[in-house]
C-alpha atoms as a PDB file:
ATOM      1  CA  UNK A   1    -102.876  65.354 -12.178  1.00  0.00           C
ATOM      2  CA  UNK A   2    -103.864  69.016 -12.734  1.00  0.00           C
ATOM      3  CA  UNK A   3    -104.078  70.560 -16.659  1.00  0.00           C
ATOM      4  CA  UNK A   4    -100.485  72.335 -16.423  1.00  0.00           C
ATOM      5  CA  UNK A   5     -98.980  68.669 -15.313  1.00  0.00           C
ATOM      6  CA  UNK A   6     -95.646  68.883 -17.540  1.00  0.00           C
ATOM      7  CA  UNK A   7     -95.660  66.782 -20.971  1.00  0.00           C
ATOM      8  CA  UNK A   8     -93.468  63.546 -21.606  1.00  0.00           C
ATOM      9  CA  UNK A   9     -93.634  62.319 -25.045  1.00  0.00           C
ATOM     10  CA  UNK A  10     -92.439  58.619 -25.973  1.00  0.00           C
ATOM     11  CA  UNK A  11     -91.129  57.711 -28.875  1.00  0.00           C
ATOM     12  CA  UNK A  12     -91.179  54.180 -30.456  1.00  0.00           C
ATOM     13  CA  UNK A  13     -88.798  53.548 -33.081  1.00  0.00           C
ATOM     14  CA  UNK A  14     -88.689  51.339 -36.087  1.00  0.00           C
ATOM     15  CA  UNK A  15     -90.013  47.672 -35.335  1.00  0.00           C
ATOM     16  CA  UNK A  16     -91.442  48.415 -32.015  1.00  0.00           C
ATOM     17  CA  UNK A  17     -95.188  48.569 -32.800  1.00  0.00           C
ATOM     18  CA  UNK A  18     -94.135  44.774 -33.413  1.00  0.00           C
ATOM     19  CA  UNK A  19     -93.843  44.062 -29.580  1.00  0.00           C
ATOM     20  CA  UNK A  20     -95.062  40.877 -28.178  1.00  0.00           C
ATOM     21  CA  UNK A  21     -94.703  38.973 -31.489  1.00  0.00           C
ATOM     22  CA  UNK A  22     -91.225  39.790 -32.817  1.00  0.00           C
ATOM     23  CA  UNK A  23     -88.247  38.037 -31.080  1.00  0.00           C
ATOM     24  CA  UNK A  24     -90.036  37.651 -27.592  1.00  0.00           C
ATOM     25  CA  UNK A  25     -86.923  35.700 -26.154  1.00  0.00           C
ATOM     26  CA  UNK A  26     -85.210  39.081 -26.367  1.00  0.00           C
ATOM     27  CA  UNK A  27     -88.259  42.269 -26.528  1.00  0.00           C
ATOM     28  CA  UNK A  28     -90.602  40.133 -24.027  1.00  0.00           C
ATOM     29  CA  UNK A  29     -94.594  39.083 -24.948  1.00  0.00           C
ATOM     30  CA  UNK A  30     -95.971  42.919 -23.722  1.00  0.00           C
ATOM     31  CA  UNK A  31     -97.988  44.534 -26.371  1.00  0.00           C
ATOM     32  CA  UNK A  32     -97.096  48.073 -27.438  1.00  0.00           C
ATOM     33  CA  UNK A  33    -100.611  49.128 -26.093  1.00  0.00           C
ATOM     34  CA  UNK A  34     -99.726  47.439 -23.245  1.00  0.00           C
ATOM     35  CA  UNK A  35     -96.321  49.560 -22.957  1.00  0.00           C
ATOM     36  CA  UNK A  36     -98.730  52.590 -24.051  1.00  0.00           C
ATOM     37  CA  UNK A  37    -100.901  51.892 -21.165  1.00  0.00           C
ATOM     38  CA  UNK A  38     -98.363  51.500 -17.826  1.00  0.00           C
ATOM     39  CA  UNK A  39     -96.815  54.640 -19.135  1.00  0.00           C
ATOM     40  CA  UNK A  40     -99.722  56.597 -19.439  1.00  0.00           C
ATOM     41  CA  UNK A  41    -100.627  55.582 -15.734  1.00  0.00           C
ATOM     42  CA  UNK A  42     -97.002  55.624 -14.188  1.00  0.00           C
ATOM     43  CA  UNK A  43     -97.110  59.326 -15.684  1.00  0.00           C
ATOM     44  CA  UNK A  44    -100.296  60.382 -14.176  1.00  0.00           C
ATOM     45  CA  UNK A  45     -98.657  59.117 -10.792  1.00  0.00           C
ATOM     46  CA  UNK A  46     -95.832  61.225 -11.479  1.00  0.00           C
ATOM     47  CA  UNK A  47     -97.837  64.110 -12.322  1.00  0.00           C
ATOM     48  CA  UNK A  48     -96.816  63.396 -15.612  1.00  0.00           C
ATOM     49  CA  UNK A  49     -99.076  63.867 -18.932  1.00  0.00           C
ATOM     50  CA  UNK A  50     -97.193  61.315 -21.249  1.00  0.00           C
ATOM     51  CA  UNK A  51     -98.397  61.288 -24.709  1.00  0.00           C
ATOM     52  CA  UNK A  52     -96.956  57.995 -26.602  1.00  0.00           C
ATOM     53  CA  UNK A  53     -96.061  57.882 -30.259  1.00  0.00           C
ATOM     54  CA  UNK A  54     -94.528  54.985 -32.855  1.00  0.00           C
ATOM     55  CA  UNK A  55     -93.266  55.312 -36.202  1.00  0.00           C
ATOM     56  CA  UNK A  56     -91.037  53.126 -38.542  1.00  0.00           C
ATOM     57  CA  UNK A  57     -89.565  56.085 -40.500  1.00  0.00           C
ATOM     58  CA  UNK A  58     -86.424  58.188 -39.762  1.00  0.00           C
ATOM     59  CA  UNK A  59     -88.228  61.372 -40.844  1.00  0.00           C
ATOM     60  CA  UNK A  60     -91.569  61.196 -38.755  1.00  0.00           C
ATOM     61  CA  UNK A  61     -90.121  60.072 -35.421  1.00  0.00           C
ATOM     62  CA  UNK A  62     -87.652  63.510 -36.038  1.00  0.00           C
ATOM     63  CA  UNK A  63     -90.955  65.708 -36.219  1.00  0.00           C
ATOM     64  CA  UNK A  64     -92.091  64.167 -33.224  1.00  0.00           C
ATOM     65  CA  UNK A  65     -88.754  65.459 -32.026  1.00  0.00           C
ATOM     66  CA  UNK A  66     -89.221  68.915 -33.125  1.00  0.00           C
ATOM     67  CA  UNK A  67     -92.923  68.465 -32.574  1.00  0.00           C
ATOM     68  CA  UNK A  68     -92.443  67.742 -28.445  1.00  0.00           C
ATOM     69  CA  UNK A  69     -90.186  70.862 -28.182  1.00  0.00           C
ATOM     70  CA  UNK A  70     -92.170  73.067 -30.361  1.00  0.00           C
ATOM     71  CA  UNK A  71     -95.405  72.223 -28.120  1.00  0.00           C
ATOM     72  CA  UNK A  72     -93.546  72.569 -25.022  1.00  0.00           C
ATOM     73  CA  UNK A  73     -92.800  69.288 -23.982  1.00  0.00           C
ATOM     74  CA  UNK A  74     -90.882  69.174 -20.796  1.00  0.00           C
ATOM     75  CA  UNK A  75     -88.984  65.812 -22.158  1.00  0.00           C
ATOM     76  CA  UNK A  76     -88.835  63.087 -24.059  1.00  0.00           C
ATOM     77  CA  UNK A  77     -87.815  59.479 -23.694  1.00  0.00           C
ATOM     78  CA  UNK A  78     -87.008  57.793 -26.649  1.00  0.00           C
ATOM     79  CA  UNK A  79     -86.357  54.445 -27.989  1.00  0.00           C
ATOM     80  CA  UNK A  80     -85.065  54.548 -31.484  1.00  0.00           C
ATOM     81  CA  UNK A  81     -84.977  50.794 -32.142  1.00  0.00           C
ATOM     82  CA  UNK A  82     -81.970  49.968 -35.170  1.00  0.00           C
ATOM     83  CA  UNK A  83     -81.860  53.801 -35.562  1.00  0.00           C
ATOM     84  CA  UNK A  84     -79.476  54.039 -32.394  1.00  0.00           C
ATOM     85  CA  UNK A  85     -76.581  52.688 -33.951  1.00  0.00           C
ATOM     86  CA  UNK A  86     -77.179  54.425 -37.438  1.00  0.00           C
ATOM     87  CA  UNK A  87     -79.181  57.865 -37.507  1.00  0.00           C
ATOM     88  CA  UNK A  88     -76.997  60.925 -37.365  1.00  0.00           C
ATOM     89  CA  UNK A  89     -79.999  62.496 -38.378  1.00  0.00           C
ATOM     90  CA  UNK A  90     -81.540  61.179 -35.256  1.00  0.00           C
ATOM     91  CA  UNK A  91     -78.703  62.433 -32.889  1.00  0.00           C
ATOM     92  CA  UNK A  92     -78.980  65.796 -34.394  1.00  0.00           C
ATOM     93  CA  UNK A  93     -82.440  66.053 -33.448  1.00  0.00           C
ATOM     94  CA  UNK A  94     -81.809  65.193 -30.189  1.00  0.00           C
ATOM     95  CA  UNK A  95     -79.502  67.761 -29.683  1.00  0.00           C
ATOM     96  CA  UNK A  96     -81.388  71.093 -30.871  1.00  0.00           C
ATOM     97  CA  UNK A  97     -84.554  69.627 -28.386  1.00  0.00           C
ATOM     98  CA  UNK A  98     -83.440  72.270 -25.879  1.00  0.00           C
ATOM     99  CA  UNK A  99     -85.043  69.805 -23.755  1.00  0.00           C
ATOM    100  CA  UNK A 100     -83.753  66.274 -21.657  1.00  0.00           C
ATOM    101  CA  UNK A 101     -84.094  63.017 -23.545  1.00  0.00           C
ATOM    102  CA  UNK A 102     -83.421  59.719 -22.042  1.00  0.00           C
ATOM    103  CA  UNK A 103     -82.730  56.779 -24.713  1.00  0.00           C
ATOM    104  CA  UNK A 104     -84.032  53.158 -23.666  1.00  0.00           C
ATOM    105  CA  UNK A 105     -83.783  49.867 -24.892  1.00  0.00           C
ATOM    106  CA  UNK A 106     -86.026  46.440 -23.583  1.00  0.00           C
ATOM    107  CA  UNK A 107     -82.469  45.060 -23.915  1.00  0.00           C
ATOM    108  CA  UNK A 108     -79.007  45.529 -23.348  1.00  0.00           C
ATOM    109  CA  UNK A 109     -77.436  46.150 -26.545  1.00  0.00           C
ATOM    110  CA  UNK A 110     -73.777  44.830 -24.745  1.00  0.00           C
ATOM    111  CA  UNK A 111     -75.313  41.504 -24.619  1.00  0.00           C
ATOM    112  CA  UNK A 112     -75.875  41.261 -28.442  1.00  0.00           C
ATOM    113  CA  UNK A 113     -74.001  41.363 -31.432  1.00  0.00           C
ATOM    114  CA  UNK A 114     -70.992  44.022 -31.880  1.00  0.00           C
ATOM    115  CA  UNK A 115     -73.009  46.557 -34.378  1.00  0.00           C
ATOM    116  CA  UNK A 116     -75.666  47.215 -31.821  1.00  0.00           C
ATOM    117  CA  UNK A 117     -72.600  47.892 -29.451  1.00  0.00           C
ATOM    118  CA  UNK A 118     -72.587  51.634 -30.566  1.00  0.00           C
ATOM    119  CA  UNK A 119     -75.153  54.304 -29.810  1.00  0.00           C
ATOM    120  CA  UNK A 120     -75.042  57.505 -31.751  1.00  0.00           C
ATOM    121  CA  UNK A 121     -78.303  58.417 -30.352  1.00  0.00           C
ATOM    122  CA  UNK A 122     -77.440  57.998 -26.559  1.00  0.00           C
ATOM    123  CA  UNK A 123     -74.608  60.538 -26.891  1.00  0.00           C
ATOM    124  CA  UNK A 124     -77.299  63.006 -27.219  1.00  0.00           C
ATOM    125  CA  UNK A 125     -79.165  61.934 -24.582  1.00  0.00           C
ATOM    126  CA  UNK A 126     -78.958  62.792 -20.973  1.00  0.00           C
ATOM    127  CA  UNK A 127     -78.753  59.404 -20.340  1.00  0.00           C
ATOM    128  CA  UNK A 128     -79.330  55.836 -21.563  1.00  0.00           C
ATOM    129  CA  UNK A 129     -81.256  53.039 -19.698  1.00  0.00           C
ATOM    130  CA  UNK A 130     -81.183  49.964 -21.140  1.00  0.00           C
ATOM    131  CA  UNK A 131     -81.326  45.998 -20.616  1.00  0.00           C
ATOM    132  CA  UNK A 132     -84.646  46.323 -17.834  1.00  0.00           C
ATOM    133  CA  UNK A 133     -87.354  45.324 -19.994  1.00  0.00           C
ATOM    134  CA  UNK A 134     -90.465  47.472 -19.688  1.00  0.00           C
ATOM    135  CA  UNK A 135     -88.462  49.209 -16.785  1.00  0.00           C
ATOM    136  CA  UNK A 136     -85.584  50.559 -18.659  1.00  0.00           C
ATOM    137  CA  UNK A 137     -88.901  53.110 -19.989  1.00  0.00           C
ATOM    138  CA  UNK A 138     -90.344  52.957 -16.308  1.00  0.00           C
ATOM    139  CA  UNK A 139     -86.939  54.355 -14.513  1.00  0.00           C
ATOM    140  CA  UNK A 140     -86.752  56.883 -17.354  1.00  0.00           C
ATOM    141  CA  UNK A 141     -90.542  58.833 -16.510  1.00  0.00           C
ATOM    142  CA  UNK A 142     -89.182  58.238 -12.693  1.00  0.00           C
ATOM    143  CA  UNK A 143     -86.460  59.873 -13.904  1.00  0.00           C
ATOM    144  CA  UNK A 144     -87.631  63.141 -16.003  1.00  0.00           C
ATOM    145  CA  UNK A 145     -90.055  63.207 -13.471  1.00  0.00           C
ATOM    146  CA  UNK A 146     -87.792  64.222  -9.892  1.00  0.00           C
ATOM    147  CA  UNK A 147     -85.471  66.524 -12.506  1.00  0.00           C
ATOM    148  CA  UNK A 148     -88.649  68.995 -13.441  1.00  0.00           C
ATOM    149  CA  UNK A 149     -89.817  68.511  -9.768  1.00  0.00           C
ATOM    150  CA  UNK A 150     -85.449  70.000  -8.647  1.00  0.00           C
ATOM    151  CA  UNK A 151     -85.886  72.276 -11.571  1.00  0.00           C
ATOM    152  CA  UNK A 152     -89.405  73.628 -10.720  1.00  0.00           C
ATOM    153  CA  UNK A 153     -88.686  73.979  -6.888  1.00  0.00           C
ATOM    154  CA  UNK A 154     -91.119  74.245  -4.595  1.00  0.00           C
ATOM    155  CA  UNK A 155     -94.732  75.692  -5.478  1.00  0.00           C
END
């Protein structure tokens, strides 16, 4: 990976920095670090520089938002935990990136109860991936990664 590889940031939402001890049956026993860390190589594969970031609060995963376009971020992929189904705020931020942002979830939100049924954040999105595990995240880098390589065209 060279110094002008394009930036992906992550974003963990509410609950997540919980992984591997909160409701394994449904989020799976891999640590956040753990997450962190197959990212962070799965990027440099890509020729990806993903920088990965966690916060509980509404307000500080929207400057991330803002943050990733202002520092010219090429992307973002996002998983705003119970935020999906509730922050317009959220959704808004989304949607003045000026950049693509793929929403994913460890588990499909279908297969559980009706509220989580809704995503107000995923409309913003270019896409949603959801219900893979550590993949849904995985398919989403695989993703951003072959639309900058169609949007940068050959070098």
């Amino acid at each position: 990976m060279t110094a002008s590889a394009p930036s992906v940031l992550v974003v963990h939402g509410p609950n997540l920095n919980a992984l591997g001890q909160r409701e394994p049956a449904i989020y799976g026993r891999q640590t956040l670090a753990d997450l962190d860390a197959s990212l962070v190589t799965l990027g440099r594969q890509l020729g990806l520089a993903v920088r990965c970031e966690q916060s509980n609060g509404e307000g500080a995963i929207i400057d991330l938002l803002y943050g990733a376009s202002h520092d010219g971020c090429a992307g973002v992929v996002i998983n705003p935990g119970g935020y999906t189904h509730t922050s317009v705020a959220i959704a808004d931020a989304l949607r003045g990136l000026g950049i693509p942002a793929i929403e994913v979830h460890l588990s499909n939100l279908y297969a559980r109860e009706p509220a989580r049924h809704v995503s107000l954040t995923g409309a913003a999105c270019a896409g949603v991936i959801m219900g893979l595990g550590a993949s849904s995240y995985h398919l989403a880098l695989h993703h951003l990664a072959a639309r900058l390589a169609a949007t940068s065209g050959p070098s």
